[in-house]
PDB file of N, CA and C in Angstrom:
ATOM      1  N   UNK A   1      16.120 202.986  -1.739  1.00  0.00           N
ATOM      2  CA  UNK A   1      16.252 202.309  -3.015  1.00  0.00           C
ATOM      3  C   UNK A   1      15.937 200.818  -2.866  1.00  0.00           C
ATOM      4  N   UNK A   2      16.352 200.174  -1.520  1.00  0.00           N
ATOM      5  CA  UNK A   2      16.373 198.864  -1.709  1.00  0.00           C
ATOM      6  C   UNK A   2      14.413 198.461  -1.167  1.00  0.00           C
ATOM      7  N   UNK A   3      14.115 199.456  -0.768  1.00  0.00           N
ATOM      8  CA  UNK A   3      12.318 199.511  -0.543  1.00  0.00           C
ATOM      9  C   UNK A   3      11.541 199.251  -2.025  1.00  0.00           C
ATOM     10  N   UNK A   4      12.026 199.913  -2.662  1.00  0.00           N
ATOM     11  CA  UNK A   4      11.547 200.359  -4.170  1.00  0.00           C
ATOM     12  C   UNK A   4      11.440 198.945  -5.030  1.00  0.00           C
ATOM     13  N   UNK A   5      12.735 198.088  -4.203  1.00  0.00           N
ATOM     14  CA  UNK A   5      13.140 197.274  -5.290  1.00  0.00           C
ATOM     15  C   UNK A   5      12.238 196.080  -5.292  1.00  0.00           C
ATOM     16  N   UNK A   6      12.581 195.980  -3.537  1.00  0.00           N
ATOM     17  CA  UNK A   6      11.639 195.138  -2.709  1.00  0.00           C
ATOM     18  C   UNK A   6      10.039 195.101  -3.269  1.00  0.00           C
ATOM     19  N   UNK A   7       9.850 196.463  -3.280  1.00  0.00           N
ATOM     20  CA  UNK A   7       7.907 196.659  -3.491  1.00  0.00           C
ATOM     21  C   UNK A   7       7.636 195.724  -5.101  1.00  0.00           C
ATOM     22  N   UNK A   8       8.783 196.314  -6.140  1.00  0.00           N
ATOM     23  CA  UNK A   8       8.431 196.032  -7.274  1.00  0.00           C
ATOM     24  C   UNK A   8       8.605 194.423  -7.613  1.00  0.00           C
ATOM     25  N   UNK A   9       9.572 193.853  -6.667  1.00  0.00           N
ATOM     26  CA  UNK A   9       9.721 191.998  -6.987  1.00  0.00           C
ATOM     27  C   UNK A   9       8.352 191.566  -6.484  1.00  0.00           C
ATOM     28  N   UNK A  10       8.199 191.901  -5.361  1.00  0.00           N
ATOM     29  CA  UNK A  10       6.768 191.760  -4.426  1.00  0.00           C
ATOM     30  C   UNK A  10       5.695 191.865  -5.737  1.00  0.00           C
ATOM     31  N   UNK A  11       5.480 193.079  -6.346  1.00  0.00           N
ATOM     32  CA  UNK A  11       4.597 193.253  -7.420  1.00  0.00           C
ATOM     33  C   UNK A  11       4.587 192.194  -8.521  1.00  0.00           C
ATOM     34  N   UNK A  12       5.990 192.170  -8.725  1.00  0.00           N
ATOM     35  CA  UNK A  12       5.899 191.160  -9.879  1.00  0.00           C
ATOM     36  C   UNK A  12       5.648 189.220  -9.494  1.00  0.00           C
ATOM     37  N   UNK A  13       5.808 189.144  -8.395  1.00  0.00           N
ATOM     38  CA  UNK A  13       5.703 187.595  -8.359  1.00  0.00           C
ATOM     39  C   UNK A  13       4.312 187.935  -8.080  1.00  0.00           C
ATOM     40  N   UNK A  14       3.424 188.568  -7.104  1.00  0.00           N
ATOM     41  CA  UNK A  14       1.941 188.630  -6.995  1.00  0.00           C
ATOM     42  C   UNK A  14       1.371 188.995  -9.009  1.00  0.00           C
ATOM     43  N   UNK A  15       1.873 189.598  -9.615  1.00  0.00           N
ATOM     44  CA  UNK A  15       1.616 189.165 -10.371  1.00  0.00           C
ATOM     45  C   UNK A  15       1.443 188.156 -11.339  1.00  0.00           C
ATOM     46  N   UNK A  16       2.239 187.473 -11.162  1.00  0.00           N
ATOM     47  CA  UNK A  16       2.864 186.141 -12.015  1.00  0.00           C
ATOM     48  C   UNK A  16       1.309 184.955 -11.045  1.00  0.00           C
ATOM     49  N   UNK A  17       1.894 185.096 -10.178  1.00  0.00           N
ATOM     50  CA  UNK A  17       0.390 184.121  -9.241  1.00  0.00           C
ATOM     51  C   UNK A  17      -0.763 184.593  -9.758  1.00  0.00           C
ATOM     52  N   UNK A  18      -1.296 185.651 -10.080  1.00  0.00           N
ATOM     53  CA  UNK A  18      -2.526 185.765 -10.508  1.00  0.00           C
ATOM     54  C   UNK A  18      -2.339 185.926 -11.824  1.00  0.00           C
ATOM     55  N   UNK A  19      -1.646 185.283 -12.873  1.00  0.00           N
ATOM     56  CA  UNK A  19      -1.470 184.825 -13.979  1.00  0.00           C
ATOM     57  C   UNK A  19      -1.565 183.305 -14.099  1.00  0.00           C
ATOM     58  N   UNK A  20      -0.757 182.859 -13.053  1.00  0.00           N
ATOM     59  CA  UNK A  20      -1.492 181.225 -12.993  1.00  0.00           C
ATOM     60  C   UNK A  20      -2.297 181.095 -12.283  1.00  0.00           C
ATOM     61  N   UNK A  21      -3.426 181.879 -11.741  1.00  0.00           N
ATOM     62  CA  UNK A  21      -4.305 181.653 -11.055  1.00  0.00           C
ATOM     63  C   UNK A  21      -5.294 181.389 -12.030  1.00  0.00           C
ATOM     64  N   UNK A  22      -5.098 182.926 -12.811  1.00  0.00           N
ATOM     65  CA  UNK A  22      -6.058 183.075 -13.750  1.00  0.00           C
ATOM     66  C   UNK A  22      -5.839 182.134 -14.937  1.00  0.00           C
ATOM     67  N   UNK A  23      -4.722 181.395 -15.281  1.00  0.00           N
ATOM     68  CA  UNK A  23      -4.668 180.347 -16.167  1.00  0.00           C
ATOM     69  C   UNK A  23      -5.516 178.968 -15.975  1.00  0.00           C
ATOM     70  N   UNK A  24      -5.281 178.447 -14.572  1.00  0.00           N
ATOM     71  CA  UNK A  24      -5.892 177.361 -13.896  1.00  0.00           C
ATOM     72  C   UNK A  24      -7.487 177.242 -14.181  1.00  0.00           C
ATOM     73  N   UNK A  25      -8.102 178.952 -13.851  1.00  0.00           N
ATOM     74  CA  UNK A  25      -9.684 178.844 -13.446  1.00  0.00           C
ATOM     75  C   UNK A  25      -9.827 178.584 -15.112  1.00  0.00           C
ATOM     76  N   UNK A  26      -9.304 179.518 -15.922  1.00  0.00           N
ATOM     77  CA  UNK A  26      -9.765 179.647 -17.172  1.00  0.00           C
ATOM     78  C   UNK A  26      -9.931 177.925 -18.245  1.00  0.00           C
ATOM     79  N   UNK A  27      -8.235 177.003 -17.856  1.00  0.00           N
ATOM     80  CA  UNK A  27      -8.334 175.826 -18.039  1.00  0.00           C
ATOM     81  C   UNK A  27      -9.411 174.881 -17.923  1.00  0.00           C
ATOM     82  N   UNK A  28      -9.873 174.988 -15.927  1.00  0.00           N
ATOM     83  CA  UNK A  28     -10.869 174.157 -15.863  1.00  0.00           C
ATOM     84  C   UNK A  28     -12.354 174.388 -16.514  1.00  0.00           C
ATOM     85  N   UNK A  29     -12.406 175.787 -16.600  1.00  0.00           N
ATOM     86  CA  UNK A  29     -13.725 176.086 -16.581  1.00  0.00           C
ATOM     87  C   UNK A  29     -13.500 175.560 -18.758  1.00  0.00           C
ATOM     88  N   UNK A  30     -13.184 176.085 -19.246  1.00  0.00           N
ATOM     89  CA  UNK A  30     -12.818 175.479 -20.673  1.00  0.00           C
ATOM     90  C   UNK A  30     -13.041 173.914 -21.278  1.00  0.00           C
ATOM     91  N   UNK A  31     -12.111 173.434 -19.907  1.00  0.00           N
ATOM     92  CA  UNK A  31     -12.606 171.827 -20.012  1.00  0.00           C
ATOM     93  C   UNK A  31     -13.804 170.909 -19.681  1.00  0.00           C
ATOM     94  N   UNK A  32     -14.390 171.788 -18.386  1.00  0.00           N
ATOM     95  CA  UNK A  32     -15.614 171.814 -18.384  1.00  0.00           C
ATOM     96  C   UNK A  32     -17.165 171.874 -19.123  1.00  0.00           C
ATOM     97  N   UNK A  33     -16.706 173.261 -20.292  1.00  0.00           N
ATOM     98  CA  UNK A  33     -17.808 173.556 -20.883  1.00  0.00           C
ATOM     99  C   UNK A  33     -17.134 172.349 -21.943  1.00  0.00           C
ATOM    100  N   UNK A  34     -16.226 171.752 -22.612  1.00  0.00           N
ATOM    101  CA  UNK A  34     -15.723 170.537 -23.751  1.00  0.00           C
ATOM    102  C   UNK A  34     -16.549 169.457 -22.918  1.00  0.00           C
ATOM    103  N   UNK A  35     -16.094 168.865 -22.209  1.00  0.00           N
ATOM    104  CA  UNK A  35     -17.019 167.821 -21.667  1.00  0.00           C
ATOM    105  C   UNK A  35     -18.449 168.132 -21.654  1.00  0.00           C
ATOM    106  N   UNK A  36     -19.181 169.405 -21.220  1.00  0.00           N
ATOM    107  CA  UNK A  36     -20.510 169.296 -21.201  1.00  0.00           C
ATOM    108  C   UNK A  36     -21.189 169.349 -22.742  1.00  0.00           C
ATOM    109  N   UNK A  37     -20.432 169.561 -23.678  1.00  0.00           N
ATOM    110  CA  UNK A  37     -20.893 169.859 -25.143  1.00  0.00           C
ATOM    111  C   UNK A  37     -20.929 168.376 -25.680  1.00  0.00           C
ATOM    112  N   UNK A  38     -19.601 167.105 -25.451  1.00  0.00           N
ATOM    113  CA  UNK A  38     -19.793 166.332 -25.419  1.00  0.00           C
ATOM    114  C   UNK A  38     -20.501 165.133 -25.102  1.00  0.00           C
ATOM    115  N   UNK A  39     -21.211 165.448 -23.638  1.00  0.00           N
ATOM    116  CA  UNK A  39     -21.970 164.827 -23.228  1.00  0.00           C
ATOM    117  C   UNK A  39     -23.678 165.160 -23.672  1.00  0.00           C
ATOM    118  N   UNK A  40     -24.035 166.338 -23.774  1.00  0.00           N
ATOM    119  CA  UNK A  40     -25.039 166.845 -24.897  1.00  0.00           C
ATOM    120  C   UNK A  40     -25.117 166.311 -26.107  1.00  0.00           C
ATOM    121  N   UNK A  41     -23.843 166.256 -26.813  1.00  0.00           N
ATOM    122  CA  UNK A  41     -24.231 165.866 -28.588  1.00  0.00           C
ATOM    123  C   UNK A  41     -24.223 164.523 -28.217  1.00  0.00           C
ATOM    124  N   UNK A  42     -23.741 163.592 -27.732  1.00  0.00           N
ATOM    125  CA  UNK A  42     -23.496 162.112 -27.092  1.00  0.00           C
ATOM    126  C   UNK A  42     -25.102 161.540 -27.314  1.00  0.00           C
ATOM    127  N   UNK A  43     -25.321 160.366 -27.922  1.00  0.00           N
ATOM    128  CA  UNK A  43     -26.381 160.159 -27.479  1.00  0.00           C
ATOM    129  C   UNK A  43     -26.422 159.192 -26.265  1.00  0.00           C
ATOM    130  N   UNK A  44     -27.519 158.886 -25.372  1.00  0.00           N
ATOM    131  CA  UNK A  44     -27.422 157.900 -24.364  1.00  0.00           C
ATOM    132  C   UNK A  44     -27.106 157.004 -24.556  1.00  0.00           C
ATOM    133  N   UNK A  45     -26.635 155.546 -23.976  1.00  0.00           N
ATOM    134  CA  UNK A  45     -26.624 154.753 -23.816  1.00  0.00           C
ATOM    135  C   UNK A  45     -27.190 153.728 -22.782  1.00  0.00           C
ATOM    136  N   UNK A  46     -28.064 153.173 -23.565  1.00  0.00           N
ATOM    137  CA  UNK A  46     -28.386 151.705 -22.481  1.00  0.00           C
ATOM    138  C   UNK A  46     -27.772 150.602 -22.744  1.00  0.00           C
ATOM    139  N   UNK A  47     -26.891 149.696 -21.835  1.00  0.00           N
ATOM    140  CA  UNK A  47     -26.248 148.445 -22.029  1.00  0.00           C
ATOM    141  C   UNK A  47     -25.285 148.545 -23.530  1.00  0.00           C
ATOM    142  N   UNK A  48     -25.230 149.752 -24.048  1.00  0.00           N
ATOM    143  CA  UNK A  48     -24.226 149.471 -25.129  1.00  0.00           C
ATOM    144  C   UNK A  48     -25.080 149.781 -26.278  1.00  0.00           C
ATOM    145  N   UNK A  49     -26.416 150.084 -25.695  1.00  0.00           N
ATOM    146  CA  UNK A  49     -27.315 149.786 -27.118  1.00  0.00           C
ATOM    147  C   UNK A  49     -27.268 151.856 -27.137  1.00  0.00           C
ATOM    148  N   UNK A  50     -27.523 152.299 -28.457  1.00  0.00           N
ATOM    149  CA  UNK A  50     -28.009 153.674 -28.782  1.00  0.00           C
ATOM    150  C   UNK A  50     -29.662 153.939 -28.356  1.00  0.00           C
ATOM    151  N   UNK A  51     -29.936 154.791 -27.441  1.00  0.00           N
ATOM    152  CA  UNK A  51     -31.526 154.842 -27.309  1.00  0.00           C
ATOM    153  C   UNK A  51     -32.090 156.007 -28.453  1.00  0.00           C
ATOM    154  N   UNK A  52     -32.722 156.176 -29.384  1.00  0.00           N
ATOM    155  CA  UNK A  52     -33.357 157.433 -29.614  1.00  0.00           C
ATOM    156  C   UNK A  52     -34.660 157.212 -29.862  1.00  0.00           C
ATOM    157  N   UNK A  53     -35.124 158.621 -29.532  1.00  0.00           N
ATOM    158  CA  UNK A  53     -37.089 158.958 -29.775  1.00  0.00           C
ATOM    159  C   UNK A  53     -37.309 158.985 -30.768  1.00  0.00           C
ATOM    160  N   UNK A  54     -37.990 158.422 -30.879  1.00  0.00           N
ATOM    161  CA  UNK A  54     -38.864 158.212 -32.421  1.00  0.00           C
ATOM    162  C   UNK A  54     -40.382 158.640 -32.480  1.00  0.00           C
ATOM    163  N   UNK A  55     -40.744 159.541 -31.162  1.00  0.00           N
ATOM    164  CA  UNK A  55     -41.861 160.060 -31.074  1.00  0.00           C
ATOM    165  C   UNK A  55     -42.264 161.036 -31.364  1.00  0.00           C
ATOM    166  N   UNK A  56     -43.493 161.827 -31.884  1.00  0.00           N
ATOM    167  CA  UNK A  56     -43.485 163.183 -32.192  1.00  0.00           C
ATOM    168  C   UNK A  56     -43.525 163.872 -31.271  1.00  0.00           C
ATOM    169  N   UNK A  57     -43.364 165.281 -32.063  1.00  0.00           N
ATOM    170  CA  UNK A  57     -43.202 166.025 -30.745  1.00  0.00           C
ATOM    171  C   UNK A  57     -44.849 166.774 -29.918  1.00  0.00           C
ATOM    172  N   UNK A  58     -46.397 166.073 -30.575  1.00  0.00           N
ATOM    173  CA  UNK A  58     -46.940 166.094 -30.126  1.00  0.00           C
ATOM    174  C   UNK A  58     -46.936 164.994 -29.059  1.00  0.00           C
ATOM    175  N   UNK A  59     -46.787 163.872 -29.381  1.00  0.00           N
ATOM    176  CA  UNK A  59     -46.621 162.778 -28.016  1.00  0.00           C
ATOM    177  C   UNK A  59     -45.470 162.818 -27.101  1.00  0.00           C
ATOM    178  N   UNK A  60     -44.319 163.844 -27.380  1.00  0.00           N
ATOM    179  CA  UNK A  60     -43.539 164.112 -26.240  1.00  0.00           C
ATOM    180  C   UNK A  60     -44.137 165.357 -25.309  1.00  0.00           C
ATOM    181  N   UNK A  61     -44.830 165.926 -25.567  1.00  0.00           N
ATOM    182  CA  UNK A  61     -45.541 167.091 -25.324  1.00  0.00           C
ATOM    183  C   UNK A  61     -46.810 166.855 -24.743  1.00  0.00           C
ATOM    184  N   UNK A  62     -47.488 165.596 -24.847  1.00  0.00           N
ATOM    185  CA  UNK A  62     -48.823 165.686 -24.368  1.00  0.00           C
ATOM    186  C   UNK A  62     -48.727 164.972 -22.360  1.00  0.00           C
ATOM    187  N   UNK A  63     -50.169 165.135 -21.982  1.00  0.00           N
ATOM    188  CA  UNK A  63     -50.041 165.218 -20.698  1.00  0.00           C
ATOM    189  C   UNK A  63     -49.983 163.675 -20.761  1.00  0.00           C
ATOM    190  N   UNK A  64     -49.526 162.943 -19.064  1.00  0.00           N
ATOM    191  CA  UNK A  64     -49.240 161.683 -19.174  1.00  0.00           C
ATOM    192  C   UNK A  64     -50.686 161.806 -18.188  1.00  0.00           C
ATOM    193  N   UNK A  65     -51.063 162.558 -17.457  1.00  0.00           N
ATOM    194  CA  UNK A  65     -52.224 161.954 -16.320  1.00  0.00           C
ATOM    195  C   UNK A  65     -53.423 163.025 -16.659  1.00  0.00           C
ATOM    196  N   UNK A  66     -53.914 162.548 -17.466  1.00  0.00           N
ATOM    197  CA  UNK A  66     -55.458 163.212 -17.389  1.00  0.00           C
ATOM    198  C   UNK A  66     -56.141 164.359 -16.967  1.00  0.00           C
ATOM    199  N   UNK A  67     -56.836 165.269 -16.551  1.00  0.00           N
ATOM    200  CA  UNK A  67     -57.355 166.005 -15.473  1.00  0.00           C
ATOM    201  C   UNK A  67     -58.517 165.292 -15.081  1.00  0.00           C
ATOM    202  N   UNK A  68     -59.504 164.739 -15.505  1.00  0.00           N
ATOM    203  CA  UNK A  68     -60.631 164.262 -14.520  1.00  0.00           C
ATOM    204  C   UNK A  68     -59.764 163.038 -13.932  1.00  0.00           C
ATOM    205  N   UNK A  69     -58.185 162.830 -13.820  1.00  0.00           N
ATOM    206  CA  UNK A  69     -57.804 161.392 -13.220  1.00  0.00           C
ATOM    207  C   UNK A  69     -57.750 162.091 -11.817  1.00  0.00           C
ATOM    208  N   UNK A  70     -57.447 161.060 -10.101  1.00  0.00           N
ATOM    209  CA  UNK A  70     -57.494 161.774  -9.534  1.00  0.00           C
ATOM    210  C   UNK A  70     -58.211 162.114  -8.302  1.00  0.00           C
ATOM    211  N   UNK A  71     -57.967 162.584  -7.272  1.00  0.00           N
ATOM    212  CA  UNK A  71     -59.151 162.806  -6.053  1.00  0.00           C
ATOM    213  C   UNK A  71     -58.306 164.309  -5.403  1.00  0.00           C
ATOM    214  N   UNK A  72     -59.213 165.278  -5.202  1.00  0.00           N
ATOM    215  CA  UNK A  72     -59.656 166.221  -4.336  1.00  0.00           C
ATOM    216  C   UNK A  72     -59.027 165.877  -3.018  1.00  0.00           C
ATOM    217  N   UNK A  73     -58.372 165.982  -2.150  1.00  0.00           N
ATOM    218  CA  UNK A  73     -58.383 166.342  -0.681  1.00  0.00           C
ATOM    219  C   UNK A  73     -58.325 167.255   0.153  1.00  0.00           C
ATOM    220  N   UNK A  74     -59.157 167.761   0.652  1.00  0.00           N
ATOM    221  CA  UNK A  74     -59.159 168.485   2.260  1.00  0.00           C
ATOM    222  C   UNK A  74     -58.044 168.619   2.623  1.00  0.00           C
ATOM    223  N   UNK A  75     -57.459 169.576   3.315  1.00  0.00           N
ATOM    224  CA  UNK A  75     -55.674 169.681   3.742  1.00  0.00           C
ATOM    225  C   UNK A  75     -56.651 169.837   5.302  1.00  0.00           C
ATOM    226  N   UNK A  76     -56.057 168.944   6.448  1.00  0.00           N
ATOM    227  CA  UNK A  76     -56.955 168.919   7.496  1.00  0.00           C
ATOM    228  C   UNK A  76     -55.535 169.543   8.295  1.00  0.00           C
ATOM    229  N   UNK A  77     -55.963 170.623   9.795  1.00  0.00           N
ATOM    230  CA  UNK A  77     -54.823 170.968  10.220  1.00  0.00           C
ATOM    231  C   UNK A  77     -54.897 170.187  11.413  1.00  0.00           C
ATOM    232  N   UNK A  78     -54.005 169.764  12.281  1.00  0.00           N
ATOM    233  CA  UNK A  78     -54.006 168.560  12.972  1.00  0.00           C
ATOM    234  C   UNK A  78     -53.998 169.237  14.611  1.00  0.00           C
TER     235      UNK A  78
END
């Protein structure tokens, strides 16, 4: 009887630990995704000032270096 009793306290505090185990991960990971939503809608800051684009989204989209810009090299093995 006193095995029985033993097994089931044993059961119940290993339970209770993986109730605040599972409280802890669930907390951080929660506060985690709040901060990253915040820092997303946030806009940047430089020196205090608000930065935003005012460019289209063809000139955010287009190439910055040319294709005929540029030189060819030989990969030489040494």
């Amino acid at each position: 009887m006193f095995i029985i009793k033993f097994i089931l306290i044993v059961f119940l505090v290993a339970l209770i630990l993986m109730g605040i185990l599972f409280f802890t991960v669930f907390s951080k990971v929660n506060n985690a995704r709040k901060q990253f939503r915040e820092n997303a809608t946030r806009p940047r800051n430089v020196n205090g000032q608000a930065v935003t684009d005012t460019r289209s989204p063809e000139e955010v989209n287009r190439k910055i270096i040319p294709d005929n810009e540029g030189e060819y090299v030989d990969y030489e093995d040494a």
